[in-house]
Protein backbone atom coordinates (compact mmCIF):
# COMPACT_ATOMS: atom_id res chain seq x y z
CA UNK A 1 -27.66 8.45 9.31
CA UNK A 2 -25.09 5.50 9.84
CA UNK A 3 -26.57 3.54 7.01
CA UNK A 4 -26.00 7.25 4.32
CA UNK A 5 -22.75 7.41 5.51
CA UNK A 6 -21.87 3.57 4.66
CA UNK A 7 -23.55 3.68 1.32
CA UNK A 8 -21.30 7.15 1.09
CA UNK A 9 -18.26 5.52 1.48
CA UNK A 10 -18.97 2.46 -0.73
CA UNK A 11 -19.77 4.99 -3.13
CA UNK A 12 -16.68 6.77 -2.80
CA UNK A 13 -14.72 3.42 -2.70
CA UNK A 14 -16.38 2.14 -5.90
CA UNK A 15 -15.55 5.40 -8.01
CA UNK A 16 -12.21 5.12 -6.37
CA UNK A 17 -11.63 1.59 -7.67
CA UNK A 18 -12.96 2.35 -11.03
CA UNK A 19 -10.47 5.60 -11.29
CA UNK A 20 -7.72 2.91 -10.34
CA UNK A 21 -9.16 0.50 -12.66
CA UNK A 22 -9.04 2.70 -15.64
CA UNK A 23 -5.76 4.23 -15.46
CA UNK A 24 -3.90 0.83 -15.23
CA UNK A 25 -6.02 -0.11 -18.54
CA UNK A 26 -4.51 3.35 -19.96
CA UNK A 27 -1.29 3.57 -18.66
CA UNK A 28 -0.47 -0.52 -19.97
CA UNK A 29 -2.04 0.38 -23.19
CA UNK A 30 -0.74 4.45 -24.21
CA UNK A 31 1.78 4.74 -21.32
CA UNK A 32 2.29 6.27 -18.04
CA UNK A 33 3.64 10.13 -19.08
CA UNK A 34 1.12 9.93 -22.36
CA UNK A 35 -1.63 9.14 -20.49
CA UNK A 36 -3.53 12.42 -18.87
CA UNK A 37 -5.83 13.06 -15.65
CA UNK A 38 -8.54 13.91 -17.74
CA UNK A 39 -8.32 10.29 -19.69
CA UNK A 40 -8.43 8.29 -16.75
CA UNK A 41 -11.34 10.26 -15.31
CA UNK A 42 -13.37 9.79 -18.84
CA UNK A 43 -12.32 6.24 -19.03
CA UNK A 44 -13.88 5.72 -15.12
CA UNK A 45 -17.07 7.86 -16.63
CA UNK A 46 -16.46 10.52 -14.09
CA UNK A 47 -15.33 14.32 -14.18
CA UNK A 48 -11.67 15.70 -13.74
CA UNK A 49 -13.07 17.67 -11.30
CA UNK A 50 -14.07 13.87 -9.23
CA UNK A 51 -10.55 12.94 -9.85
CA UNK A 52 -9.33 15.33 -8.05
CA UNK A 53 -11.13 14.84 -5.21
CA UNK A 54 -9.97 11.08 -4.69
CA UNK A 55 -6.20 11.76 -5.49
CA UNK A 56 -4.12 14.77 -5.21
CA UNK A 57 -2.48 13.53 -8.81
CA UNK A 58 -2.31 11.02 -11.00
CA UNK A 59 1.11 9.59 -9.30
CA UNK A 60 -1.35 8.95 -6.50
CA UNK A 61 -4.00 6.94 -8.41
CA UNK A 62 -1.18 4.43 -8.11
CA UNK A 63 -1.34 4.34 -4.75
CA UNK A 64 -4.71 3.90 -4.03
CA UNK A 65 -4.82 1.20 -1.89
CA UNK A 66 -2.00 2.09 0.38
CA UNK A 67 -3.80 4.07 2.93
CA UNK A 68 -6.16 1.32 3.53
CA UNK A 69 -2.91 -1.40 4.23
CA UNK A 70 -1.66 1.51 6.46
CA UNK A 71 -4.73 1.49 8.03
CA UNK A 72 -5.40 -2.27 8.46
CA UNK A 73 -1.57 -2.53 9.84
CA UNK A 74 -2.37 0.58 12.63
CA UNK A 75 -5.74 -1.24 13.73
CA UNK A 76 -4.29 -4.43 14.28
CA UNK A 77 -1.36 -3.01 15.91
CA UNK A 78 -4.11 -1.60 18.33
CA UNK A 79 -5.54 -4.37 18.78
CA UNK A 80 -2.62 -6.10 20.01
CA UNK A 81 -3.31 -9.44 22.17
CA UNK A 82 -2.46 -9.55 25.71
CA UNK A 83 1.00 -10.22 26.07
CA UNK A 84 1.79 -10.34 22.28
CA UNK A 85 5.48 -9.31 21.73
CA UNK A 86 6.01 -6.45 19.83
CA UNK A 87 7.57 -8.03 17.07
CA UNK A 88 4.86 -10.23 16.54
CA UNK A 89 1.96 -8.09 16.62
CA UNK A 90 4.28 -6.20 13.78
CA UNK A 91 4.70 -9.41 12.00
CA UNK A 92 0.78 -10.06 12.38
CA UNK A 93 0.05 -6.40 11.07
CA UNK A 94 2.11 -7.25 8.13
CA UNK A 95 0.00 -10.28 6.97
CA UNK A 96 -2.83 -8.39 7.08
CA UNK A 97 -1.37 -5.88 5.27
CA UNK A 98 0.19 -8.35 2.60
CA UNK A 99 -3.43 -9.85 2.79
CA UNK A 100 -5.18 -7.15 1.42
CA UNK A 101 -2.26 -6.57 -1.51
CA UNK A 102 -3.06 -10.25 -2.50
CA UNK A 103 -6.83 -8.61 -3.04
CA UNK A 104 -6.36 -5.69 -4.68
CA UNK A 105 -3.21 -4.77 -6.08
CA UNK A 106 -1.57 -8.13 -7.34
CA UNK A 107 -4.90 -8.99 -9.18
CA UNK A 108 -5.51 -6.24 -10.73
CA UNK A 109 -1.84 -5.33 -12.32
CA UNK A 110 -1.58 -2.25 -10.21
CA UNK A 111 1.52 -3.67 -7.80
CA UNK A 112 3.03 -4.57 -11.58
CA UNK A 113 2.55 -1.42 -12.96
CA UNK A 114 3.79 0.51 -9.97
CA UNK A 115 7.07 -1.74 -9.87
CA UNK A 116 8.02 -1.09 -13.67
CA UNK A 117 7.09 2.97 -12.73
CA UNK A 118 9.60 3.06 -9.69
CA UNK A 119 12.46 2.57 -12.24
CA UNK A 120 11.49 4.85 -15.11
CA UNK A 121 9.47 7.75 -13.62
CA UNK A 122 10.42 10.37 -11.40
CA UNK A 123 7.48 11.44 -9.98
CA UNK A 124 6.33 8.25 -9.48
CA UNK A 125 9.71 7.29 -7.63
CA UNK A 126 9.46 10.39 -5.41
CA UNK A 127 5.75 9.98 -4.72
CA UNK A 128 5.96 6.21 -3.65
CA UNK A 129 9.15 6.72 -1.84
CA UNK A 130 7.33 9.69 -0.04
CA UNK A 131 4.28 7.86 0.64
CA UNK A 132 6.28 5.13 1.92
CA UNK A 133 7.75 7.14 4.59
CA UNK A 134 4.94 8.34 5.82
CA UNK A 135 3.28 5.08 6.29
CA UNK A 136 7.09 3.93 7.99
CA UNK A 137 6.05 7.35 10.80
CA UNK A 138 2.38 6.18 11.17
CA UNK A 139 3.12 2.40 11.85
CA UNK A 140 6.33 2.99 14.05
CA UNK A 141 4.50 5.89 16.03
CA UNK A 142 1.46 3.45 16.44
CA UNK A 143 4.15 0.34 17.70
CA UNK A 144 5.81 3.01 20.29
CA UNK A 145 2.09 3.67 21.86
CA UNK A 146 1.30 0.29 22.01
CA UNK A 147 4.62 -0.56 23.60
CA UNK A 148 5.95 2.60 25.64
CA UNK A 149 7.79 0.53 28.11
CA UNK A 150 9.77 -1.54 25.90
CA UNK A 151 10.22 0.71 22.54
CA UNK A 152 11.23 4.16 21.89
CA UNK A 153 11.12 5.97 18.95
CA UNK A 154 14.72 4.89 17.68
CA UNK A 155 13.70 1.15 18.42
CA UNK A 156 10.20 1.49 16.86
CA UNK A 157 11.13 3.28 13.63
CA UNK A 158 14.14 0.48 13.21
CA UNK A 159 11.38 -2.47 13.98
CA UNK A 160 8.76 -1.10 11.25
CA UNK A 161 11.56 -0.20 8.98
CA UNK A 162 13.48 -3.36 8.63
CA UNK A 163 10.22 -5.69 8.25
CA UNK A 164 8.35 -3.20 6.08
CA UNK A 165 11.93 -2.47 3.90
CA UNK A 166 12.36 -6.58 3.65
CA UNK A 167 8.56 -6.51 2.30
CA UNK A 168 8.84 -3.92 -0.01
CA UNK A 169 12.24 -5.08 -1.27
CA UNK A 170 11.30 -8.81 -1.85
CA UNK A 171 7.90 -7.66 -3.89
CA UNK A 172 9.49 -5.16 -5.81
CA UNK A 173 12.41 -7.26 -6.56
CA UNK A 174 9.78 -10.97 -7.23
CA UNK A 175 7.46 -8.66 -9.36
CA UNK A 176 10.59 -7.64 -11.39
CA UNK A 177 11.51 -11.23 -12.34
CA UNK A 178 8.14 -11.46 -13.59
CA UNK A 179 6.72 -13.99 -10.62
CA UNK A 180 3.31 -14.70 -10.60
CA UNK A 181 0.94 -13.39 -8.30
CA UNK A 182 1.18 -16.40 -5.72
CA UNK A 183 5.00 -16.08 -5.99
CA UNK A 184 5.02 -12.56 -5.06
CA UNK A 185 3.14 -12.67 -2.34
CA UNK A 186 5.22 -15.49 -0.99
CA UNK A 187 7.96 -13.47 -1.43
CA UNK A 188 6.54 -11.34 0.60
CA UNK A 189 5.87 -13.50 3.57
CA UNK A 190 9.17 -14.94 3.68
CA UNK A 191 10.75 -11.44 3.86
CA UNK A 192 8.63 -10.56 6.85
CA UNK A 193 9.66 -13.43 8.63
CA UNK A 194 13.12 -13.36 7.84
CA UNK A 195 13.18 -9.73 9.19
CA UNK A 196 11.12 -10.37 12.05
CA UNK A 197 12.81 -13.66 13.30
CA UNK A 198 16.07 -13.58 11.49
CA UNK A 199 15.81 -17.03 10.09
């Protein structure tokens, strides 16, 4: 039973990658607002109807990845070590997270694409900036539970969102200038340190 399930999920993972795959292939080479659902779900060699029922819309196809980072950040947050500040299990959950965007999205243009998106569609702006929200609640709700006696909800939300703010603004801003992959990731780091330990 264990074993279906895992072959499940790669299988759902793969045709999730390929739907990511092809869209950034169509939306570089037609455009983002010419390029339709049923394009990127031919291009992948699957049905609309499978689209569909790996992304809500195709603003979210450019977001693929971001529940697993949101994921990886809450388990390591978890996870804490014994006496780990909460800072620095934050910190920690953020390399993993920046980790895992090193992987996937730097590689394969999608962190690119996304960046040049957030400054000349809408929907795209209002999805990301929605999306990133909600991964702000999850990681700051997960930081309060791990550290009731020293955070509340005020300090927790402020912890999460001026390390994961520094991160997203130092990417966006490094993949903007056109850095390479390396550079952007770096960028990346330095921002989560900066916020974390203010130096």
């Amino acid at each position: 039973m264990g074993e279906e399930l895992g072959r499940r999920e790669r299988k759902k993972q793969r045709t999730r990658e390929a739907l990511a795959a092809a869209a950034v292939r169509l939306f570089e080479r037609q455009g983002y607002d010419e390029t339709t659902v049923a394009e990127i779900a031919e291009a992948a060699d699957v049905s609309t109807r499978t689209f569909f029922l790996h992304f809500p819309a195709k603003e979210d196809v450019l977001l693929a990845n971001v529940q697993v980072r949101v994921d990886i950040g809450l388990h390591t947050i978890a996870g804490r070590r014994p006496g780990e500040a909460a800072p620095d299990v934050l910190a920690r959950a953020v390399e993993e997270m920046i980790a895992n965007t090193w992987r996937t999205d730097l590689p394969s243009g999608m962190a690119g694409l996304r960046a040049g998106l957030v400054t000349s569609s809408p929907a795209v702006q209002a999805r990301l900036l929605q999306r990133v929200l909600a991964a702000h609640a999850e990681l700051a709700q997960a930081l309060r539970q791990a550290y009731p006696e020293e955070l509340d909800e005020v300090d927790a939300s402020a912890l999460v969102g001026a390390v994961m703010g520094a991160v997203g603004a130092a990417g966006l801003t490094s993949l903007r200038r056109g850095d390479a992959p390396e550079q952007v990731r770096d960028a990346m780091r330095r921002a989560a340190d900066l916020a974390v330990h203010r130096r």
